[in-house]
PDB file of N, CA and C in Angstrom:
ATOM      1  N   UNK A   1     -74.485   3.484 -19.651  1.00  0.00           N
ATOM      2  CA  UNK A   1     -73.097   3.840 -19.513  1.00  0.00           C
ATOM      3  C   UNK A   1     -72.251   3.030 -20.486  1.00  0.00           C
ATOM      4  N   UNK A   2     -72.677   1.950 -20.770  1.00  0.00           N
ATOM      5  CA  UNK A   2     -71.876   0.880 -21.581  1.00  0.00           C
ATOM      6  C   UNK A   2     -71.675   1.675 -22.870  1.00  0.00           C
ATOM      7  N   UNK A   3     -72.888   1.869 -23.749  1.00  0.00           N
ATOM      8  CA  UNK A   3     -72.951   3.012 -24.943  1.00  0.00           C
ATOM      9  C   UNK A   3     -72.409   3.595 -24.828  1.00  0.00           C
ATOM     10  N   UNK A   4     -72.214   4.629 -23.653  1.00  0.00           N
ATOM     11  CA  UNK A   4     -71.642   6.266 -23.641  1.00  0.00           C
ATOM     12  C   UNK A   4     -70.126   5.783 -23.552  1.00  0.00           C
ATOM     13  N   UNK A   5     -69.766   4.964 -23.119  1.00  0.00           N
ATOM     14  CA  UNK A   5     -68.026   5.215 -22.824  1.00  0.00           C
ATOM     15  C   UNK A   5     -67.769   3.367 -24.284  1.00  0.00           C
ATOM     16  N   UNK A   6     -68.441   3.466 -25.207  1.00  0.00           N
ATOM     17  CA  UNK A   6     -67.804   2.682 -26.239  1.00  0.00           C
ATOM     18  C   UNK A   6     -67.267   3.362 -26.868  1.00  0.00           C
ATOM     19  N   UNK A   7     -65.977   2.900 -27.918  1.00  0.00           N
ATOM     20  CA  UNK A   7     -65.255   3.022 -28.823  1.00  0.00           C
ATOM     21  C   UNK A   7     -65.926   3.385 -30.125  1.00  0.00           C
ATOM     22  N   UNK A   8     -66.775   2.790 -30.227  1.00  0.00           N
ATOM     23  CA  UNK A   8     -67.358   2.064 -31.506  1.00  0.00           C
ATOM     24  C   UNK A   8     -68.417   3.629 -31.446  1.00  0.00           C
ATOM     25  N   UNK A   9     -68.836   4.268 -31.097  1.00  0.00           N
ATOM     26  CA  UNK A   9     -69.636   5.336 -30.720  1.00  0.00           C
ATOM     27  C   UNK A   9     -68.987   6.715 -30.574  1.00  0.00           C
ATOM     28  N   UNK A  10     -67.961   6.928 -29.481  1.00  0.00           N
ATOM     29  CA  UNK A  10     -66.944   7.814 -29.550  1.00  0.00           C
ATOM     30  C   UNK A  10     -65.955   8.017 -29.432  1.00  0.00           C
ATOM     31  N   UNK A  11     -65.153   8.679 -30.016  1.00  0.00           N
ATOM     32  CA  UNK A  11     -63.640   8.862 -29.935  1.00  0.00           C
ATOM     33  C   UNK A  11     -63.500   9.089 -28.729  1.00  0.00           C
ATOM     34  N   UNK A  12     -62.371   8.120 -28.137  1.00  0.00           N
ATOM     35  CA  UNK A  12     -62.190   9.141 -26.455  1.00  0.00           C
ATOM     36  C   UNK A  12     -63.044   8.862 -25.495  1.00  0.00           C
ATOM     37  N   UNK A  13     -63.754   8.444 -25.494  1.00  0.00           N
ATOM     38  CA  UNK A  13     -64.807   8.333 -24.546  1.00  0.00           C
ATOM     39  C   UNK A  13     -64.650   9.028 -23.384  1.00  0.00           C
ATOM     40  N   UNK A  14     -63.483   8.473 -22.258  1.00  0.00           N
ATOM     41  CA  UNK A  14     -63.260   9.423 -21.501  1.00  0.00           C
ATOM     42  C   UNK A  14     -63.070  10.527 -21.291  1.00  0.00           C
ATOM     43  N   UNK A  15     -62.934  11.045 -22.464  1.00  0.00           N
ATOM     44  CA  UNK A  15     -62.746  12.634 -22.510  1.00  0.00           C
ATOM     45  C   UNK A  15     -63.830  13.359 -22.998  1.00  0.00           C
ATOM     46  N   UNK A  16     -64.335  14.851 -22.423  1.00  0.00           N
ATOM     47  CA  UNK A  16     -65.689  15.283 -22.821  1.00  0.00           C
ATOM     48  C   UNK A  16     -64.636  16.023 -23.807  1.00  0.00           C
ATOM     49  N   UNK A  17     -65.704  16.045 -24.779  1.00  0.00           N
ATOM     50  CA  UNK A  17     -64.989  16.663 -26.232  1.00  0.00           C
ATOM     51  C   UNK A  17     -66.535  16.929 -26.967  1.00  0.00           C
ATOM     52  N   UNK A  18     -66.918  18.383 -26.859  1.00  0.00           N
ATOM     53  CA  UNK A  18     -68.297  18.816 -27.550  1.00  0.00           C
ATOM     54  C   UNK A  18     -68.262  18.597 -28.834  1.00  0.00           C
ATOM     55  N   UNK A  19     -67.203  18.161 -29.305  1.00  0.00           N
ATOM     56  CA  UNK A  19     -67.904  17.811 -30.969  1.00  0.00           C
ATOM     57  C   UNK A  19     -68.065  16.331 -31.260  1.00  0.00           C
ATOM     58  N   UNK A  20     -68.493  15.979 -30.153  1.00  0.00           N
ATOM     59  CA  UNK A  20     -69.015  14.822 -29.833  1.00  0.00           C
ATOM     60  C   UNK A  20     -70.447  14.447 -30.353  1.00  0.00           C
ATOM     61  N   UNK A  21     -70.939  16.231 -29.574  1.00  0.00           N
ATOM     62  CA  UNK A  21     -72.433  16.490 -30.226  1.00  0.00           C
ATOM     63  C   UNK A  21     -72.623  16.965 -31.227  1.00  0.00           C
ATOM     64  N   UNK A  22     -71.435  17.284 -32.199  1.00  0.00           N
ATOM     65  CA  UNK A  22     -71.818  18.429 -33.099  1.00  0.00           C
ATOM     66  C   UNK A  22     -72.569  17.235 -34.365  1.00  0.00           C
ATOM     67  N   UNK A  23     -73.298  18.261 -35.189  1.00  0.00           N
ATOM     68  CA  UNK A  23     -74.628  17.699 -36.412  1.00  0.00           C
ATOM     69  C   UNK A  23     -73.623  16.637 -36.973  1.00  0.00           C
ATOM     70  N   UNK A  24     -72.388  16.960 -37.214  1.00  0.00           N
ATOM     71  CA  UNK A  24     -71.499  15.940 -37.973  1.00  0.00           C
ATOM     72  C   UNK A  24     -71.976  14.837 -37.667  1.00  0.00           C
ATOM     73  N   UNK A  25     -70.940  14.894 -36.141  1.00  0.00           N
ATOM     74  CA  UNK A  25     -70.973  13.518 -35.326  1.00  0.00           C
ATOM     75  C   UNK A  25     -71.955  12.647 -34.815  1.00  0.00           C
ATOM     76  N   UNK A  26     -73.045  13.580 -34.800  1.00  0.00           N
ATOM     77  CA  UNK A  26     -74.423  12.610 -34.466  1.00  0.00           C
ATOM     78  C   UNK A  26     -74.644  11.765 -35.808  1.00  0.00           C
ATOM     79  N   UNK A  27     -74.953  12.672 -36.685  1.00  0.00           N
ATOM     80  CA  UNK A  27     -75.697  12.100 -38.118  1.00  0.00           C
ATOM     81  C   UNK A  27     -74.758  10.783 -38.251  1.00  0.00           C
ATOM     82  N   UNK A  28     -73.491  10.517 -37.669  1.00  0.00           N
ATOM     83  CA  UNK A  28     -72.657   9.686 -38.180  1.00  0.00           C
ATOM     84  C   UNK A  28     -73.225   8.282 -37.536  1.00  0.00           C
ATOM     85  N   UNK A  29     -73.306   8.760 -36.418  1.00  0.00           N
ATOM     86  CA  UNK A  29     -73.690   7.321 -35.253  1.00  0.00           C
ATOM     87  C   UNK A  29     -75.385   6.653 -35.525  1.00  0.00           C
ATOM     88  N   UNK A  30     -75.029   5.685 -34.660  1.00  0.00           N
ATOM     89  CA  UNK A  30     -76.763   5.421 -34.351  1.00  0.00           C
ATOM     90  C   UNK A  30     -77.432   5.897 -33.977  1.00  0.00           C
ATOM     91  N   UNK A  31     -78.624   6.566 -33.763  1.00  0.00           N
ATOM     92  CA  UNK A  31     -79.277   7.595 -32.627  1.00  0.00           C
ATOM     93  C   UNK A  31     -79.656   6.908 -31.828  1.00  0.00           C
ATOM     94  N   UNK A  32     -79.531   5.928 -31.232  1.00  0.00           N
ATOM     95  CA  UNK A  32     -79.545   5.314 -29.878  1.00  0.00           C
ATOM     96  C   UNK A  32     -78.249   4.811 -29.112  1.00  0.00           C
ATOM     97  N   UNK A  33     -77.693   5.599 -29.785  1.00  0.00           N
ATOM     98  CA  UNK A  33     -76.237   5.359 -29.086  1.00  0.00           C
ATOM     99  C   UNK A  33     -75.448   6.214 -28.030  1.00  0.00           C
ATOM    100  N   UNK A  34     -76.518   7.319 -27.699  1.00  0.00           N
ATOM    101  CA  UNK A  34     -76.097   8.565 -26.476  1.00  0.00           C
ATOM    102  C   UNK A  34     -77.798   8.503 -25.860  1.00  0.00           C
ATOM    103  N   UNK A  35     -77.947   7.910 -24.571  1.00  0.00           N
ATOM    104  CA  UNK A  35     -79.366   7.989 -24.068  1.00  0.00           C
ATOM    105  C   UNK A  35     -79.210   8.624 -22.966  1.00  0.00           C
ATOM    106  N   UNK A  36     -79.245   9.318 -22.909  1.00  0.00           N
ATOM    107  CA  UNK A  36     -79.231  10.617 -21.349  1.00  0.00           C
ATOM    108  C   UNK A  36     -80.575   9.842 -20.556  1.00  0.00           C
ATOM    109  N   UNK A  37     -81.828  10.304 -21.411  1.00  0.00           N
ATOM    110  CA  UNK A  37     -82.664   9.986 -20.636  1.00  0.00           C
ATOM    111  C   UNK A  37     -83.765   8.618 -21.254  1.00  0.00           C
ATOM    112  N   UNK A  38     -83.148   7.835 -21.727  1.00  0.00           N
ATOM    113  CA  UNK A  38     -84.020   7.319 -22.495  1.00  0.00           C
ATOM    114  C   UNK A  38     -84.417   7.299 -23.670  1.00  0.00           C
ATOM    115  N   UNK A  39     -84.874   6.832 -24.417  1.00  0.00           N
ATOM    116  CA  UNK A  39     -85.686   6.581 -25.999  1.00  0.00           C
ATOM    117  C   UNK A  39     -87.524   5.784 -26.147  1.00  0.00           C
ATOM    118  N   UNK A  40     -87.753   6.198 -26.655  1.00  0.00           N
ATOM    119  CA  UNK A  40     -89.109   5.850 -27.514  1.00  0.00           C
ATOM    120  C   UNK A  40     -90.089   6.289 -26.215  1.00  0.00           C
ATOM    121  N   UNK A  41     -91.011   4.765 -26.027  1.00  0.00           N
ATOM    122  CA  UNK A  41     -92.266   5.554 -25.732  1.00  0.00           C
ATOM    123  C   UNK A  41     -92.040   5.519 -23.936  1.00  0.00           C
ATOM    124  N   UNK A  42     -90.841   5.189 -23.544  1.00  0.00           N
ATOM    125  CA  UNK A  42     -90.615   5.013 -22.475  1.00  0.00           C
ATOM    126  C   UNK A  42     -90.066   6.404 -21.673  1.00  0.00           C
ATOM    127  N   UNK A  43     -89.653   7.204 -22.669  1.00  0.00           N
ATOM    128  CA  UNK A  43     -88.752   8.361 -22.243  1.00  0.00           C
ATOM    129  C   UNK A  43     -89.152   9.208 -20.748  1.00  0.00           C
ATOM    130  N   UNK A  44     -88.132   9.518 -20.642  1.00  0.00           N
ATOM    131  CA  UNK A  44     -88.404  10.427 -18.922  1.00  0.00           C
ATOM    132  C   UNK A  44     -89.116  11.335 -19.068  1.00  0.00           C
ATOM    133  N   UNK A  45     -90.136  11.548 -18.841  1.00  0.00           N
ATOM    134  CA  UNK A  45     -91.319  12.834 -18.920  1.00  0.00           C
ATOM    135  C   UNK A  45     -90.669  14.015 -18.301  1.00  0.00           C
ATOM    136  N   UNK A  46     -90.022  13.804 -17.457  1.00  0.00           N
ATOM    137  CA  UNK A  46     -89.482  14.746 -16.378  1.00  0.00           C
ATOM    138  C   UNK A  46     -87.992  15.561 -17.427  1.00  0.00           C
ATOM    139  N   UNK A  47     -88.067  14.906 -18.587  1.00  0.00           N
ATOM    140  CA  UNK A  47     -86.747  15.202 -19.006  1.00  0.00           C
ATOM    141  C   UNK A  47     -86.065  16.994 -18.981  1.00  0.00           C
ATOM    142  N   UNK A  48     -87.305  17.578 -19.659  1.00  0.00           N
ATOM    143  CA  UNK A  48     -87.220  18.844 -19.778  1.00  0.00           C
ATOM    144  C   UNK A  48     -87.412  19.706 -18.522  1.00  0.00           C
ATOM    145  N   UNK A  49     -88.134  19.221 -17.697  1.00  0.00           N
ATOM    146  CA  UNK A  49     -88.127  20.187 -16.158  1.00  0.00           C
ATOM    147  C   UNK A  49     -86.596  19.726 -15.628  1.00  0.00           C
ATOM    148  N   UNK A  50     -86.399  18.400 -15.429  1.00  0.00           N
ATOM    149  CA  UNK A  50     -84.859  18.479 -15.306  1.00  0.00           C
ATOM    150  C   UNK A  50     -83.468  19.172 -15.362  1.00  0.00           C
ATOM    151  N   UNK A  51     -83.491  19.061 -17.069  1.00  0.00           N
ATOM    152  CA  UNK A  51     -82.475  19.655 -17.386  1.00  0.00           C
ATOM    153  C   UNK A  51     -82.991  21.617 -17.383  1.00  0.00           C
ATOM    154  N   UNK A  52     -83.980  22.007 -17.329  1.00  0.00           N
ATOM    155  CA  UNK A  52     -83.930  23.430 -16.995  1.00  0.00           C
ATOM    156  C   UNK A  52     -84.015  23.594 -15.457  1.00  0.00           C
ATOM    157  N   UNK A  53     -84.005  23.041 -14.078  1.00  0.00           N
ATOM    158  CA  UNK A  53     -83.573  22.714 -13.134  1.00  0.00           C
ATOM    159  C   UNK A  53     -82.068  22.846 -12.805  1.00  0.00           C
ATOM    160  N   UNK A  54     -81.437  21.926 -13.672  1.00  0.00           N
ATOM    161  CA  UNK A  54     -80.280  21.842 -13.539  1.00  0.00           C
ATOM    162  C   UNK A  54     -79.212  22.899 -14.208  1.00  0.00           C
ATOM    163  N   UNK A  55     -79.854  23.220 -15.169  1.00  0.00           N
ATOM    164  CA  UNK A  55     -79.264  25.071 -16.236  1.00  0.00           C
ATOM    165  C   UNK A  55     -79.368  25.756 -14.934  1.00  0.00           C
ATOM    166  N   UNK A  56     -80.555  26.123 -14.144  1.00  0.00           N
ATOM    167  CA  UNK A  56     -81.095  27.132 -13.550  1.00  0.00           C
ATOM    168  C   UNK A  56     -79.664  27.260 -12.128  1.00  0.00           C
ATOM    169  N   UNK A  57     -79.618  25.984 -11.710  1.00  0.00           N
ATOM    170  CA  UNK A  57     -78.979  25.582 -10.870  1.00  0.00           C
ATOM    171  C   UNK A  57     -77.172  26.146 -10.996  1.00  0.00           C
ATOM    172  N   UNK A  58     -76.783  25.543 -11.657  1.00  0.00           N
ATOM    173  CA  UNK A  58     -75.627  26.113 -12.440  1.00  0.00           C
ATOM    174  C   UNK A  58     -75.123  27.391 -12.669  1.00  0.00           C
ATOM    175  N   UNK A  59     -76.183  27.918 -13.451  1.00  0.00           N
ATOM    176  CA  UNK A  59     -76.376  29.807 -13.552  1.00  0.00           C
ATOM    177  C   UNK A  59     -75.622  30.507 -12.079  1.00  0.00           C
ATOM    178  N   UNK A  60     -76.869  29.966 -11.307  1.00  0.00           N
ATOM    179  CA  UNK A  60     -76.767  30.106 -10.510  1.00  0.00           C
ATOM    180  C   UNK A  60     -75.234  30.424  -8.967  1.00  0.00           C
ATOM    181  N   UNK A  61     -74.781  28.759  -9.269  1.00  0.00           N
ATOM    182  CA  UNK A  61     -73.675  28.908  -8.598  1.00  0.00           C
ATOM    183  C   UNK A  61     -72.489  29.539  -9.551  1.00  0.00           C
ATOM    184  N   UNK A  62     -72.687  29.116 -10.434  1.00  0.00           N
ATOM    185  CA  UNK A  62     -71.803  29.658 -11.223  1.00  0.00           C
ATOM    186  C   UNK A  62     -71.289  30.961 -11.611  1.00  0.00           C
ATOM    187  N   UNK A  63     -72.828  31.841 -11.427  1.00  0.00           N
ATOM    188  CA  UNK A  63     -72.271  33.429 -11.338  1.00  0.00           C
ATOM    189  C   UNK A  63     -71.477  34.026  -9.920  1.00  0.00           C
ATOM    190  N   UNK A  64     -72.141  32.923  -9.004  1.00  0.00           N
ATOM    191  CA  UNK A  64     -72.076  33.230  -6.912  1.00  0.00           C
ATOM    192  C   UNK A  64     -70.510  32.942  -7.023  1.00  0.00           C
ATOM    193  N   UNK A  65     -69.960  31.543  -7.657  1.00  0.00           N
ATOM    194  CA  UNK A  65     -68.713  31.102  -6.936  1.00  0.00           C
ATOM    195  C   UNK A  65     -67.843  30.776  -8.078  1.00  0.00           C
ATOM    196  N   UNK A  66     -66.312  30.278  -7.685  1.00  0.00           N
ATOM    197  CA  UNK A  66     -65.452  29.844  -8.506  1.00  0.00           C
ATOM    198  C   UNK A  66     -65.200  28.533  -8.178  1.00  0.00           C
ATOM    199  N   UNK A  67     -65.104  27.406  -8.996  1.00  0.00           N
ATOM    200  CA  UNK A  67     -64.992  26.039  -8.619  1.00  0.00           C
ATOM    201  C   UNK A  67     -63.139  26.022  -9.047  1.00  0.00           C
ATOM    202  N   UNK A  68     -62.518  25.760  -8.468  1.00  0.00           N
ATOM    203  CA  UNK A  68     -60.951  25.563  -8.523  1.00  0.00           C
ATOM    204  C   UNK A  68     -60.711  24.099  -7.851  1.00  0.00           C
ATOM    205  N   UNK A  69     -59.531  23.889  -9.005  1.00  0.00           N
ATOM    206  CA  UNK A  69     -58.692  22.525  -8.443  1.00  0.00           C
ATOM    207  C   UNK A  69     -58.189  22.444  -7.191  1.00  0.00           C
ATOM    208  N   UNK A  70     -58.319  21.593  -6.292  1.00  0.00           N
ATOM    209  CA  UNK A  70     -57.177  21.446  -5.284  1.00  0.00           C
ATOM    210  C   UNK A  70     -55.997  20.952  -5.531  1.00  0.00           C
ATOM    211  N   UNK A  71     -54.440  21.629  -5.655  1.00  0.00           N
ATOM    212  CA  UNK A  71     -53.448  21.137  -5.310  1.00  0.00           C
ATOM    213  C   UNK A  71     -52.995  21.241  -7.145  1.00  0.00           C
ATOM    214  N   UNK A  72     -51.491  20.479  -7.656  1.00  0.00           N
ATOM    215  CA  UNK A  72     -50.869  20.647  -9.213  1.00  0.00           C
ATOM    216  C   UNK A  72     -51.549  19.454  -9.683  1.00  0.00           C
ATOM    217  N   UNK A  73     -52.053  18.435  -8.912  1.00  0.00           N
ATOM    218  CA  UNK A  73     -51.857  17.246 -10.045  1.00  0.00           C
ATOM    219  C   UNK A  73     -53.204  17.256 -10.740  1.00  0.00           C
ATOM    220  N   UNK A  74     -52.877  16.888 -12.327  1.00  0.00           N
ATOM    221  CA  UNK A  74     -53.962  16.320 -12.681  1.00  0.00           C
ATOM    222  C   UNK A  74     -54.008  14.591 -12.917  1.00  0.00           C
ATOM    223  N   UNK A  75     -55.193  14.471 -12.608  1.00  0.00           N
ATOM    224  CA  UNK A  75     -55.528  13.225 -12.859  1.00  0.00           C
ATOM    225  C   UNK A  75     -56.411  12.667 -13.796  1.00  0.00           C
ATOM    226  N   UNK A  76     -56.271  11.699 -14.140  1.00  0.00           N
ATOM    227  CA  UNK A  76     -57.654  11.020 -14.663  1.00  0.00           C
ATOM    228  C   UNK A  76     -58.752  10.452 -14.118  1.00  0.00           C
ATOM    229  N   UNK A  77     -59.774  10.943 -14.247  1.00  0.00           N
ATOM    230  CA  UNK A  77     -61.065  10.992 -13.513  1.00  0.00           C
ATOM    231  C   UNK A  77     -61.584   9.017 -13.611  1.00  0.00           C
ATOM    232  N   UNK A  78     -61.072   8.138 -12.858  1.00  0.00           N
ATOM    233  CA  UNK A  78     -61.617   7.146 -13.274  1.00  0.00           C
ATOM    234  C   UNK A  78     -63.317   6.580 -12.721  1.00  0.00           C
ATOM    235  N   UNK A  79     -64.476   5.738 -13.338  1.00  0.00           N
ATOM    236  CA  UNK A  79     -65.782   5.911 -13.110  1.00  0.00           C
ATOM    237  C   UNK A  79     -65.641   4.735 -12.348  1.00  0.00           C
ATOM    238  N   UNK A  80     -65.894   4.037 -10.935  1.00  0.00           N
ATOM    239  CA  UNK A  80     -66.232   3.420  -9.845  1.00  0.00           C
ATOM    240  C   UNK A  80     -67.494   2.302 -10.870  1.00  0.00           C
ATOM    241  N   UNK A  81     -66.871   1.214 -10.795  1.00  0.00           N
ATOM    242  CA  UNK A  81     -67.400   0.185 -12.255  1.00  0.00           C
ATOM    243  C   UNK A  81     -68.929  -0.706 -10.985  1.00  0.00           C
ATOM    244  N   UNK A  82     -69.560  -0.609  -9.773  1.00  0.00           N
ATOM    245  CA  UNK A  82     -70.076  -1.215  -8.700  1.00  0.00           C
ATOM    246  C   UNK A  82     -71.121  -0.467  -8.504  1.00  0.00           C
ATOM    247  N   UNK A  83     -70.927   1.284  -8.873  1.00  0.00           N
ATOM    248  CA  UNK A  83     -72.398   2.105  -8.283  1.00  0.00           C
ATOM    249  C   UNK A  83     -73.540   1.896  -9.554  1.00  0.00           C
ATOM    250  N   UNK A  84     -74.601   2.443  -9.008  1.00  0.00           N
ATOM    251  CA  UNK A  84     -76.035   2.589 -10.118  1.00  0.00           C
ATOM    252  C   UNK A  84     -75.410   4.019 -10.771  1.00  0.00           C
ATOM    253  N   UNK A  85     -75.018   5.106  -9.720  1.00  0.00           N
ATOM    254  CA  UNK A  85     -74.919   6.433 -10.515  1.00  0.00           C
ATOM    255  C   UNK A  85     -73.957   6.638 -10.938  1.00  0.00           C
ATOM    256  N   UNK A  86     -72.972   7.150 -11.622  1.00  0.00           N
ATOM    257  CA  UNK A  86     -71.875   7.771 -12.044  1.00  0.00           C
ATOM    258  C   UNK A  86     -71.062   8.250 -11.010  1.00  0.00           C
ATOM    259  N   UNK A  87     -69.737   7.626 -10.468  1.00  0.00           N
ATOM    260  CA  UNK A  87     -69.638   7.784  -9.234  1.00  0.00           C
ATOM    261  C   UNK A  87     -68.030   7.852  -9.554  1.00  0.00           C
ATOM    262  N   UNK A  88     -67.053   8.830  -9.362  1.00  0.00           N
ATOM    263  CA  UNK A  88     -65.641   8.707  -9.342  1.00  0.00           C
ATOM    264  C   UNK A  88     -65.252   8.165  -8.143  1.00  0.00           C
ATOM    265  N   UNK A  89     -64.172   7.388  -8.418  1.00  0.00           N
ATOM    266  CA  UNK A  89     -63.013   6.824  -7.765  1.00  0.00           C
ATOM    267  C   UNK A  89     -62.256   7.733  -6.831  1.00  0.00           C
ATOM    268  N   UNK A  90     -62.395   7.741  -5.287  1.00  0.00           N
ATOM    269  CA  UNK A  90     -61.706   9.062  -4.681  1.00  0.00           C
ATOM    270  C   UNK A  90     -62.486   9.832  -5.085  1.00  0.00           C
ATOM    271  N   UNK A  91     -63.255  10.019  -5.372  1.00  0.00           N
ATOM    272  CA  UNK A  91     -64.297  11.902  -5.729  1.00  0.00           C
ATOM    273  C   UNK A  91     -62.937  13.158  -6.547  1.00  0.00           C
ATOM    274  N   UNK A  92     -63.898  14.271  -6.573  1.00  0.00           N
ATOM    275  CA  UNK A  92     -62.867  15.382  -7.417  1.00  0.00           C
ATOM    276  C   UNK A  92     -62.500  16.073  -6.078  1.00  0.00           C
ATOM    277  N   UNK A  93     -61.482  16.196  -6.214  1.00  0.00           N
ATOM    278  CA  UNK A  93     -61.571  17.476  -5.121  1.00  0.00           C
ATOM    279  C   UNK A  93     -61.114  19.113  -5.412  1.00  0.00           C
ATOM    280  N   UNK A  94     -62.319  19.688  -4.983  1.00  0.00           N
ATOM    281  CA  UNK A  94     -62.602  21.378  -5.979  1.00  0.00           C
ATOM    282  C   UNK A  94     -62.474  22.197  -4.404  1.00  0.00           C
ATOM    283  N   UNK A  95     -61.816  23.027  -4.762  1.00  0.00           N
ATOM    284  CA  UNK A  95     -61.914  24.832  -3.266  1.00  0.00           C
ATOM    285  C   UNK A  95     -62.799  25.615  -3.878  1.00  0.00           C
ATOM    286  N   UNK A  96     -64.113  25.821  -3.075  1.00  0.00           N
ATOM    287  CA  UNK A  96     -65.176  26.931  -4.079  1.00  0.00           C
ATOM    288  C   UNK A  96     -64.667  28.192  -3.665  1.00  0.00           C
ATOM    289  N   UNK A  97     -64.930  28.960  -3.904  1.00  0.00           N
ATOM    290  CA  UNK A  97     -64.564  30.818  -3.282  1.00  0.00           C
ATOM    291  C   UNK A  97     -65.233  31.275  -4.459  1.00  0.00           C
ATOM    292  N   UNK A  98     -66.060  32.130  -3.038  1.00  0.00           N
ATOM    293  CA  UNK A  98     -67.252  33.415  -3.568  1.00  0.00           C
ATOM    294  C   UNK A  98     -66.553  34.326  -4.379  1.00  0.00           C
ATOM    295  N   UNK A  99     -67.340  34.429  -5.207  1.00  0.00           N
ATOM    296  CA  UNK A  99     -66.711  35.444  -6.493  1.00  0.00           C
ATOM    297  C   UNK A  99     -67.121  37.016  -5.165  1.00  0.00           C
ATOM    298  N   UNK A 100     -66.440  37.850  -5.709  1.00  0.00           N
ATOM    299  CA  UNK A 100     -66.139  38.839  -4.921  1.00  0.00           C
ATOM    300  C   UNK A 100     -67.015  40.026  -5.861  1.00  0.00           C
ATOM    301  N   UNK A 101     -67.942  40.877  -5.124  1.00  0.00           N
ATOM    302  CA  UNK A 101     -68.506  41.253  -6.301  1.00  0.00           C
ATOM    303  C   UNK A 101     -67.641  43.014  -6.966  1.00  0.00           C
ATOM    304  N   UNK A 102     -68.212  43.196  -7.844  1.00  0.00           N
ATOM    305  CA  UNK A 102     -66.904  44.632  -8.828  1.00  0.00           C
ATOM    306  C   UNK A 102     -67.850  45.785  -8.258  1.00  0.00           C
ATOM    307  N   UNK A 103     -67.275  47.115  -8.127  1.00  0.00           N
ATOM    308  CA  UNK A 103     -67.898  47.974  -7.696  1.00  0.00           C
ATOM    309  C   UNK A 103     -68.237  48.837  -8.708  1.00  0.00           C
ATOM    310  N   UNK A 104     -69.502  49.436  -8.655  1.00  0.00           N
ATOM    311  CA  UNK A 104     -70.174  49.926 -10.178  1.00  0.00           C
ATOM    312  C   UNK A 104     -69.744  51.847  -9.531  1.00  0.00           C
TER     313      UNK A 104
END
């Protein structure tokens, strides 16, 4: 986490901004400077069942439901600096509702 939210690595840190990943911006950095799952001979074996797990997952709710804000305000998502996982401050709070399906 220290890497992922430095200066020195990305603009913004707090903010997801995909050209974060783009060929530019990698080639620019260190390549050990974004470790999702690890590097060298240590890497998560599990990496790739994972993340197609987690696509699959997504698809999934994502076609079923709508994730919506609760309430006008926005906030800034701050990261809880004490947990192991990635953990917001107060949590997000989202209203799901079933997508309604179209009649063919």
């Amino acid at each position: 986490m220290g890497l992922h939210y430095d200066r020195k690595f990305f603009r913004n840190p707090e903010k997801f901004d995909p050209e974060h990943f783009s060929e530019e911006q990698k080639a620019s950095r260190h390549p050990y400077s974004y470790l999702p799952f690890g590097e060298g001979p240590r890497i998560c074996i599990g990496m790739r069942f994972g993340l197609t797990q987690v696509k699959v997952a997504l698809v999934h709710l994502l076609s079923k439901f709508d994730f919506l804000p609760v309430g006008d305000k926005q906030s800034k998502v701050r990261i809880a600096p004490n947990n192991i996982l990635l953990t917001p401050i107060g949590g997000i709070d989202l209203r799901v509702e079933r997508r309604r399906m179209a009649a063919c």
